[in-house]
Protein backbone atom coordinates (compact mmCIF):
# COMPACT_ATOMS: atom_id res chain seq x y z
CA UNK A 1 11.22 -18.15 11.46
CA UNK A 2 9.03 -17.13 8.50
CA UNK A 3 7.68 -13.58 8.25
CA UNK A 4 3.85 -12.65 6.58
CA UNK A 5 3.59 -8.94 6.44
CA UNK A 6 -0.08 -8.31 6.08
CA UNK A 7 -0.70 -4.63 3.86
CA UNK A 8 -2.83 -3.07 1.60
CA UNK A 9 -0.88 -1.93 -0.53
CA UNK A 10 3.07 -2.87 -0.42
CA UNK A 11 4.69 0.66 -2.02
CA UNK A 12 6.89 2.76 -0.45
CA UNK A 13 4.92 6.34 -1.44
CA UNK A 14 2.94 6.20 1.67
CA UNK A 15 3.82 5.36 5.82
CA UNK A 16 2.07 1.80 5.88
CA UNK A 17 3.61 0.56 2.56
CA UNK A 18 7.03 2.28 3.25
CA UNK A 19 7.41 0.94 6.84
CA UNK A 20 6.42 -2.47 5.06
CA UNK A 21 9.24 -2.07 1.99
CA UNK A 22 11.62 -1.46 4.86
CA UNK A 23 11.13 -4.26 7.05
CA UNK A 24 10.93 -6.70 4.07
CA UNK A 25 14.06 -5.13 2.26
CA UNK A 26 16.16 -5.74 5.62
CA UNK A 27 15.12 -8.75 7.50
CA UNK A 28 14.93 -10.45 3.70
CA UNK A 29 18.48 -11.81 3.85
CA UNK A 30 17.73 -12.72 7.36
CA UNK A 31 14.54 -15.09 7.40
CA UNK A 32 11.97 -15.65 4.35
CA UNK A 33 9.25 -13.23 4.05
CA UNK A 34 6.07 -12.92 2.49
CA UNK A 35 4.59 -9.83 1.42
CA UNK A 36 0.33 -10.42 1.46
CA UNK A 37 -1.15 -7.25 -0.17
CA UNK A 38 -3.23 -6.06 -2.84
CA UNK A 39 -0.62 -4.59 -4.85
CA UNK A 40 3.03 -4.16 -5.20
CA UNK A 41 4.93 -0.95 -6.33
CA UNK A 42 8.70 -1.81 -4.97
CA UNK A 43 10.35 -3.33 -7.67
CA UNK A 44 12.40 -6.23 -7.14
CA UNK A 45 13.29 -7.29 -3.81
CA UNK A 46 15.48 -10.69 -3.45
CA UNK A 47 14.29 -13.29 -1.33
CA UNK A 48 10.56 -11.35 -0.77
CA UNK A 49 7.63 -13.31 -2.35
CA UNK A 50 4.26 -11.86 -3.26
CA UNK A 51 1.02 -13.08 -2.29
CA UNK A 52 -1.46 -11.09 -4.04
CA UNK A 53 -4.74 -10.52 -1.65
CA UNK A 54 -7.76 -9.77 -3.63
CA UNK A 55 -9.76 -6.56 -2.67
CA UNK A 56 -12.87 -4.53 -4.16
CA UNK A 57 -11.02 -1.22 -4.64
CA UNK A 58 -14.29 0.97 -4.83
CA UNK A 59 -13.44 3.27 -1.86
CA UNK A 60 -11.10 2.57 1.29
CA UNK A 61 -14.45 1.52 3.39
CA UNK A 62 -14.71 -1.45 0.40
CA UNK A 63 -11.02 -2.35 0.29
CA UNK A 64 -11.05 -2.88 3.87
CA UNK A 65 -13.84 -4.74 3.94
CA UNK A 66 -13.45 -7.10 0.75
CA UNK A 67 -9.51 -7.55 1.85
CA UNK A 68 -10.04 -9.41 5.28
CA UNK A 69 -11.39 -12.49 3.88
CA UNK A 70 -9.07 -12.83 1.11
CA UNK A 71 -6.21 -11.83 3.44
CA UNK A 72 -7.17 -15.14 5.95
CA UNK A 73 -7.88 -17.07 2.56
CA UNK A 74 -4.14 -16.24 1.55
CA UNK A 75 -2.51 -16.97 5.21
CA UNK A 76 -4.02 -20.31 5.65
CA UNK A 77 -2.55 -21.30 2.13
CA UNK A 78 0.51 -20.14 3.09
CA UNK A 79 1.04 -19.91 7.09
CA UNK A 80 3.85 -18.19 9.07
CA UNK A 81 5.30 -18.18 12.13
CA UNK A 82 5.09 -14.69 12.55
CA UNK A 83 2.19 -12.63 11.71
CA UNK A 84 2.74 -8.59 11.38
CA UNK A 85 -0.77 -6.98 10.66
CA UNK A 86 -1.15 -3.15 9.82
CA UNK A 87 -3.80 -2.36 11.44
CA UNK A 88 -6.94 -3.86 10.52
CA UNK A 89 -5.40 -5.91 7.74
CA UNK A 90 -6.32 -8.82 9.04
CA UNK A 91 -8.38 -10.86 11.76
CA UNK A 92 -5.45 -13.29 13.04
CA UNK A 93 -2.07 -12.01 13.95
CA UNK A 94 1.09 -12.28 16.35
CA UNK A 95 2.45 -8.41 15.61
CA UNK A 96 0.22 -5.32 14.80
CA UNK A 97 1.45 -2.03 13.94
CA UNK A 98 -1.08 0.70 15.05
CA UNK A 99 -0.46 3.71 12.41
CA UNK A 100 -3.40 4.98 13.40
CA UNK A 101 -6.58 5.25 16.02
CA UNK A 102 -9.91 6.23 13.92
CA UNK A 103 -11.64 6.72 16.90
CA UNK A 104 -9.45 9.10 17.79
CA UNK A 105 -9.40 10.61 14.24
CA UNK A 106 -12.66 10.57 14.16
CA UNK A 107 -12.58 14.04 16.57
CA UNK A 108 -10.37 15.88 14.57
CA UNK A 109 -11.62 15.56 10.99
CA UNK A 110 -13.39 19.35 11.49
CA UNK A 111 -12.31 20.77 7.92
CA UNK A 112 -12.42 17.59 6.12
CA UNK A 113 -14.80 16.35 3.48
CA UNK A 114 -17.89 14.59 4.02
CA UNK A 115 -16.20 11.18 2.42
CA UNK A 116 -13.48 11.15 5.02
CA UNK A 117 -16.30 11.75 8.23
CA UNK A 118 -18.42 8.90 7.15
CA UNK A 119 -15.66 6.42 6.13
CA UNK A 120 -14.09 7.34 10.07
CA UNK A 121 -17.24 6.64 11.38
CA UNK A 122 -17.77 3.45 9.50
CA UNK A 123 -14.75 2.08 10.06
CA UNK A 124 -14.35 3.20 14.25
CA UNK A 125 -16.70 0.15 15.35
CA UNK A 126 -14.69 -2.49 12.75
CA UNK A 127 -11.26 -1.30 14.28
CA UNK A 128 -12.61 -1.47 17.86
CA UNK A 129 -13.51 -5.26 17.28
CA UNK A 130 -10.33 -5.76 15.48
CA UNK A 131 -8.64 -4.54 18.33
CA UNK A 132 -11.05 -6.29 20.99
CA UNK A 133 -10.39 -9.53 19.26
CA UNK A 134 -6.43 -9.06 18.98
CA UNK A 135 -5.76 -9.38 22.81
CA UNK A 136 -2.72 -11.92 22.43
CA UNK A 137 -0.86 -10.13 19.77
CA UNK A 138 1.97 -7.81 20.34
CA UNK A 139 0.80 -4.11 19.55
CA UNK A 140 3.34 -1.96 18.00
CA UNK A 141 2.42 1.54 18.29
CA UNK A 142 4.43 4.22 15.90
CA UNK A 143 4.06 6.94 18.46
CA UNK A 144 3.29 6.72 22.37
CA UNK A 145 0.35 9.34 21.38
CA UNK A 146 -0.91 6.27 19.18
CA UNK A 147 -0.09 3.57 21.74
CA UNK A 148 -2.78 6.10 24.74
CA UNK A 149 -5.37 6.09 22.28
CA UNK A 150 -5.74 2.47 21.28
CA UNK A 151 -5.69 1.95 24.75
CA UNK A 152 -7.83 4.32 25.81
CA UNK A 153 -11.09 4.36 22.78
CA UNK A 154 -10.11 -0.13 22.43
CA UNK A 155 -9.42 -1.27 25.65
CA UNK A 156 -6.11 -2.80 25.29
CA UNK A 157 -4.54 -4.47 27.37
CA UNK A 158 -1.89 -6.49 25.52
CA UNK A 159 1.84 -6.26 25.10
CA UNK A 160 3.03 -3.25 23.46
CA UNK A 161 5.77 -1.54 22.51
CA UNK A 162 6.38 2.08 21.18
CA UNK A 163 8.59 2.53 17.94
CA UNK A 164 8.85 5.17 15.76
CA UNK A 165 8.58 5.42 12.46
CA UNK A 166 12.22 5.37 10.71
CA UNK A 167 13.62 7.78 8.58
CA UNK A 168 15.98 7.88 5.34
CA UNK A 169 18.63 10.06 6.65
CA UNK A 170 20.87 9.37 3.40
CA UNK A 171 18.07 10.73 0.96
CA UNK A 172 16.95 13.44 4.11
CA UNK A 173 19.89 15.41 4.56
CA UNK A 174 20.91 19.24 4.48
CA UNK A 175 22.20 20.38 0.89
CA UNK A 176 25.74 19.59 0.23
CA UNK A 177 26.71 22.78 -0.90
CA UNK A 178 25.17 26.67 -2.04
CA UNK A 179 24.98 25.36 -5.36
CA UNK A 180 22.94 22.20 -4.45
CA UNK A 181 20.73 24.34 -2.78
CA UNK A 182 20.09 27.20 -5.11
CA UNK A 183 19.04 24.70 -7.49
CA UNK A 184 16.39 22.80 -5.37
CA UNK A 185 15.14 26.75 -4.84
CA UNK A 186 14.92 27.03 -8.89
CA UNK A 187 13.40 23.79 -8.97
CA UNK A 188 9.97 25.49 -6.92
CA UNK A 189 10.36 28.75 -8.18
CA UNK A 190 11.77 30.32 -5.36
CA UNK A 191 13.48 33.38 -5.35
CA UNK A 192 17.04 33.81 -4.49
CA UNK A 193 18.05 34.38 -0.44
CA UNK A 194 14.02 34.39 0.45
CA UNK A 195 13.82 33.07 3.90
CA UNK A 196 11.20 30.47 3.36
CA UNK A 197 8.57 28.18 5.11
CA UNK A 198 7.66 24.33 4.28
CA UNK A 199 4.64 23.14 4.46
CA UNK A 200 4.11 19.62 3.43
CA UNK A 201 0.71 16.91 4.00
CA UNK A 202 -2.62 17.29 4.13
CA UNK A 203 -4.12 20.91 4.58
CA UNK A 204 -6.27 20.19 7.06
CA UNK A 205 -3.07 19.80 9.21
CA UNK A 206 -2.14 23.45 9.13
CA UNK A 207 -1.66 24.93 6.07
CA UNK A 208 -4.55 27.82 6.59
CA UNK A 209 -3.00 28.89 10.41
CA UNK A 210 0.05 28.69 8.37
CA UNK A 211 -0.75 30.88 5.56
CA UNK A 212 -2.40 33.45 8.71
CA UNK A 213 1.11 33.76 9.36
CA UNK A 214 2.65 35.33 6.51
CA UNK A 215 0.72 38.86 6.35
CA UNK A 216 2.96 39.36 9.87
CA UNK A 217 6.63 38.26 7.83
CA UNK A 218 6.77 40.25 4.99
CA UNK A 219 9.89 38.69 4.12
CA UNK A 220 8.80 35.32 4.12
CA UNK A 221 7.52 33.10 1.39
CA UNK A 222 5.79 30.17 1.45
CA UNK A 223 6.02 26.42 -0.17
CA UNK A 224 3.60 24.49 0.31
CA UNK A 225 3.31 20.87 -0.79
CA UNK A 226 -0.14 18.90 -0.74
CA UNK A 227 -2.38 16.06 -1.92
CA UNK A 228 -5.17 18.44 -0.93
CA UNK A 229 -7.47 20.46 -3.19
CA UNK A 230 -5.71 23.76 -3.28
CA UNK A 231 -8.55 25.96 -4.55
CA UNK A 232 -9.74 27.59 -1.12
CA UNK A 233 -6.35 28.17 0.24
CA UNK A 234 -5.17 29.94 -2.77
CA UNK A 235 -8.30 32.10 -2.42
CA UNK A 236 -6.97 32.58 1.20
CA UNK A 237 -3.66 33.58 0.09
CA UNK A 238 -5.24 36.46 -2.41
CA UNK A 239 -7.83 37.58 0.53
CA UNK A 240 -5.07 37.76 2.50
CA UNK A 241 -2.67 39.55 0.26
CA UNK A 242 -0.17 36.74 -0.23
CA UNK A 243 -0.82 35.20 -3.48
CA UNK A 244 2.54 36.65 -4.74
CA UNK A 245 4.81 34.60 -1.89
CA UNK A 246 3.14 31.60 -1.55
CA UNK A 247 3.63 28.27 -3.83
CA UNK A 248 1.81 25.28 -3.91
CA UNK A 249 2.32 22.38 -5.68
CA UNK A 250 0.91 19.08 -5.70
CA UNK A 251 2.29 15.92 -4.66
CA UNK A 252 6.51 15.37 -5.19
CA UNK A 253 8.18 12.61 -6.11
CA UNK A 254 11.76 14.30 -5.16
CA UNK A 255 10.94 15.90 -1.76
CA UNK A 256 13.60 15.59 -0.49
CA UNK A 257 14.64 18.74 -2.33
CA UNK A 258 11.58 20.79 -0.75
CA UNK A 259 13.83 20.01 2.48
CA UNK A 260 16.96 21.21 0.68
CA UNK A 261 15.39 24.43 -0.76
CA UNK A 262 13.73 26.22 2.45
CA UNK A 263 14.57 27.50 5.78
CA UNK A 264 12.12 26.10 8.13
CA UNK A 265 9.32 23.50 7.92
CA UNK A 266 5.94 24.83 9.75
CA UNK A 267 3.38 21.72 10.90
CA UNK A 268 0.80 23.06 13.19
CA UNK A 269 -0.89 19.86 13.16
CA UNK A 270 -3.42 19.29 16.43
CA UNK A 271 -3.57 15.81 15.06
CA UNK A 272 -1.44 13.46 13.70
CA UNK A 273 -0.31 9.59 14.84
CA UNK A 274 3.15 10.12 13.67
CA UNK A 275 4.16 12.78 10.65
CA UNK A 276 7.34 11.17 8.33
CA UNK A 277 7.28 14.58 6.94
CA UNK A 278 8.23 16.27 10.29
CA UNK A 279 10.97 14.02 11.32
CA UNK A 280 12.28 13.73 7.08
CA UNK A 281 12.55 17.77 7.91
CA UNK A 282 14.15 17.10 10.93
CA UNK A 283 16.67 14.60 9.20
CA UNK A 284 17.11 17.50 6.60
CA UNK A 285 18.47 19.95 9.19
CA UNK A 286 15.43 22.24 8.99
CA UNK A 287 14.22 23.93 12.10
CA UNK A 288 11.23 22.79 12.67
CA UNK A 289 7.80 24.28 14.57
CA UNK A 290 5.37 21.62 15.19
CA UNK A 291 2.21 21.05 16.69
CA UNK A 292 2.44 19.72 20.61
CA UNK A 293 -0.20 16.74 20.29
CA UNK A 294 1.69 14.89 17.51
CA UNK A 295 3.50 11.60 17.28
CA UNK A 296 6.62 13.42 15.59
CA UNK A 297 7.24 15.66 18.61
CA UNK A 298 7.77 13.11 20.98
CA UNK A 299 11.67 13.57 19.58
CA UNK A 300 11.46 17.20 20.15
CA UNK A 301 12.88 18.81 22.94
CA UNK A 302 11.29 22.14 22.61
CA UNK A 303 14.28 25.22 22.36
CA UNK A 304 16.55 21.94 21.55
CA UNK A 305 16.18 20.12 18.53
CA UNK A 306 12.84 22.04 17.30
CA UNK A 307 10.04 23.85 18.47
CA UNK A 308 6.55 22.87 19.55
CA UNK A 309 3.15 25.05 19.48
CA UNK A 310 -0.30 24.78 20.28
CA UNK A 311 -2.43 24.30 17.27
CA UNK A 312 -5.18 26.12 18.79
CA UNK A 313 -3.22 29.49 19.56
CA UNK A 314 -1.93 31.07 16.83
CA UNK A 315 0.19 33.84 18.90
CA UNK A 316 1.65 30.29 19.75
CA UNK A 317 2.68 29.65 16.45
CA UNK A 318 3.68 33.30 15.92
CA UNK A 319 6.05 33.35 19.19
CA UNK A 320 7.92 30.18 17.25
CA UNK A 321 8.39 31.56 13.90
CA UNK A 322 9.36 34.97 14.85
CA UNK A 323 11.94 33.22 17.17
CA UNK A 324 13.76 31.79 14.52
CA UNK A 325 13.30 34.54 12.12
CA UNK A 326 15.03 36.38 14.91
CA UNK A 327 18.13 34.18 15.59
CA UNK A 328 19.38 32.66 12.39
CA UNK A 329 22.08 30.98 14.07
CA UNK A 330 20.52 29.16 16.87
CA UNK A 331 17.84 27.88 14.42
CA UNK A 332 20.70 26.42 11.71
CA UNK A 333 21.91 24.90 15.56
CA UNK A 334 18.56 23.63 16.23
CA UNK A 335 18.34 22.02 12.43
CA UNK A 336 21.62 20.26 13.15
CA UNK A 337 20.61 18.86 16.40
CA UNK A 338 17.32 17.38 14.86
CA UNK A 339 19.50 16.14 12.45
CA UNK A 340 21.61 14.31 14.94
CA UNK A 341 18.26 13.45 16.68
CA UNK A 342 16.86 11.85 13.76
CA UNK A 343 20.54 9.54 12.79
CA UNK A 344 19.14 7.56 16.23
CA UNK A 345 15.70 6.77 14.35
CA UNK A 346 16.65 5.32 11.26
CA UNK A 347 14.65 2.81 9.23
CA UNK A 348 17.65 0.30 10.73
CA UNK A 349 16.79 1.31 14.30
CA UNK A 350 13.42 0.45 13.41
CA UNK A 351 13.82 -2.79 11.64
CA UNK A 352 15.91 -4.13 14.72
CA UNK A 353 13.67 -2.96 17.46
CA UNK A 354 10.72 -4.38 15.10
CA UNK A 355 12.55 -7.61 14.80
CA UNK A 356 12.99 -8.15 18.44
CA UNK A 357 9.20 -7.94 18.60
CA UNK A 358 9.11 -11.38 16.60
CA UNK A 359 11.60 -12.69 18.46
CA UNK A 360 9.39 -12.33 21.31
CA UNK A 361 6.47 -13.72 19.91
CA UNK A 362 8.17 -16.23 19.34
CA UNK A 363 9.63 -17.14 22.64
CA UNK A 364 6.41 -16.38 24.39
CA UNK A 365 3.81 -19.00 21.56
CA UNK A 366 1.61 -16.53 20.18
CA UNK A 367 -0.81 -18.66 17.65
CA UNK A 368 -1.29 -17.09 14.47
């Protein structure tokens, strides 16, 4: 067997590229594979080749666009028995990992910029052919919230097969020690024995009922970590009367020490295919409150292993936080049990469910 994994880009600072890295980095030793993107930011990986994919990089609409051809250019050249697509990466494949449903998107992008609502829209009809044309290929969907929708806005009717994003529980994991910890606080600015929330993604995924919240804790601070603009919501914060306990910072390199430097990680989220950030808190041992309609709580049970709440009631939210605020030691429970949750969704759990895929495809003469 001879594996083509089909990307964008092939770096592990973002889900796609990560869930790429991982699969390449662990089946390598196993069968050759063949990394077709656009770019590579992993290093070296033994016995992983590169085949660069040409692409017009002038927006994501563009890259799309410009990388299909290139990306069937590049796998006739150099064919494989097994295909593995993200998404629409490209037009012929045996395996394609759905990370995403724009159509579905598309519904929830109230909030975001104009650039993201017209590339959504632009790209919704592409992705439905893509789909519509993919009927023999096996369609791995990160979350079974993911898996409903391309069935439901595509019309599929294929094989698929639900599973979840892994997670790094040796870099996500509680602090070792007080000392560990207080310096992840210092790192953020965080004052000593605060009892603080995380926050971590794009705005638009909670951070404003979020920040709503803290007028009602006055004990609480908040860190909040974004690719976002942060303008408006630190505007919020001084309307609010805030300013002086909340702290946000752009994107980390290192956060896996945001994890190791709060007390619980807040996601509101009323959309979201998956969420690495929620289950890398959950690996963490943080308590965690997230929204119901997300792929990341399907490995909640709620009062269990974390807490879910509906995005759009924010006494819902309230009810959560002011649980744990109230019992200390049943949340640091509930942290260990997602951790112990989480150590059953590794990135090796996911490589060997993934690879069983292939195997199937395989067996069952899926043309490429």
């Amino acid at each position: 067997m001879k594996l083509a994994l089909v990307v964008h880009d092939f770096d592990p600072g973002y889900g796609q590229g990560r869930y790429c890295v991982e699969i390449a980095r662990r089946l390598a030793g196993r069968i050759p594979v063949e990394v077709h993107s656009n770019t590579w930011n992993a290093g070296t990986l033994p016995g992983v080749e590169w085949r660069r994919v040409p692409a017009w990089r002038l927006n994501v609409a563009t890259t799309i666009a410009t990388f299909l051809p290139f990306a069937a250019r590049s796998l006739r050249h150099h064919p494989a028995t097994v295909v593995h697509a993200q998404g629409l990466s490209c037009w012929s494949a045996d395996v394609i990992t759905a990370h995403i449903c724009n159509a579905e998107r598309r519904k929830h992008l109230t909030g975001s910029s104009l650039k993201a609502r017209v590339f959504v829209g632009a790209i919704t009809p592409l992705e439905r052919a893509f789909y519509r044309h993919q009927r023999r290929a096996h369609l791995i969907a990160v979350s079974a919230v993911v898996r409903c929708e391309i069935e439901t806005h595509y019309g599929w009717d294929g094989p698929a097969s639900v599973i979840h994003h892994g997670t790094d529980t040796e870099r996500f994991r509680p602090a070792d020690s007080s000392a560990e910890r207080d310096a992840a606080r210092d790192r953020y600015g965080l004052p000593p024995g605060a009892w603080t929330w995380l926050f971590v993604g794009e705005a638009v995924k909670g951070l404003r009922e979020t920040l709503q919240q803290l007028p009602l804790f006055p004990a609480a601070r908040l860190l909040a970590i974004t690719r976002s603009a942060r303008e408006d919501y630190e505007a919020l914060a001084r309307q609010l009367g805030v300013a002086d306990r909340v702290f946000l910072r752009g994107p980390e390199t290192k956060l896996e020490l945001a994890y190791r430097a709060t007390d619980v990680f807040v996601y509101p989220a009323g959309y979201d295919s998956f969420a690495l950030v929620a289950s890398e808190a959950m690996a963490s041992g943080l308590p965690v409150i997230l929204g119901k309609p997300i792929g990341a709580a399907e490995l909640v049970e709620n009062g269990r292993n974390g807490l879910l709440c509906d995005p759009e009631d924010p006494e819902s939210l309230h009810t959560q936080l002011n649980w744990i605020h109230s019992n200390p030691e049943a949340a640091r429970q509930m942290g260990l049990a997602a951790r112990s949750t989480l150590q059953q969704h590794t990135w090796a759990n996911c490589v060997e469910a993934t690879w069983e895929v292939y195997r199937a495809a395989v067996e069952a003469g899926s043309p490429s």
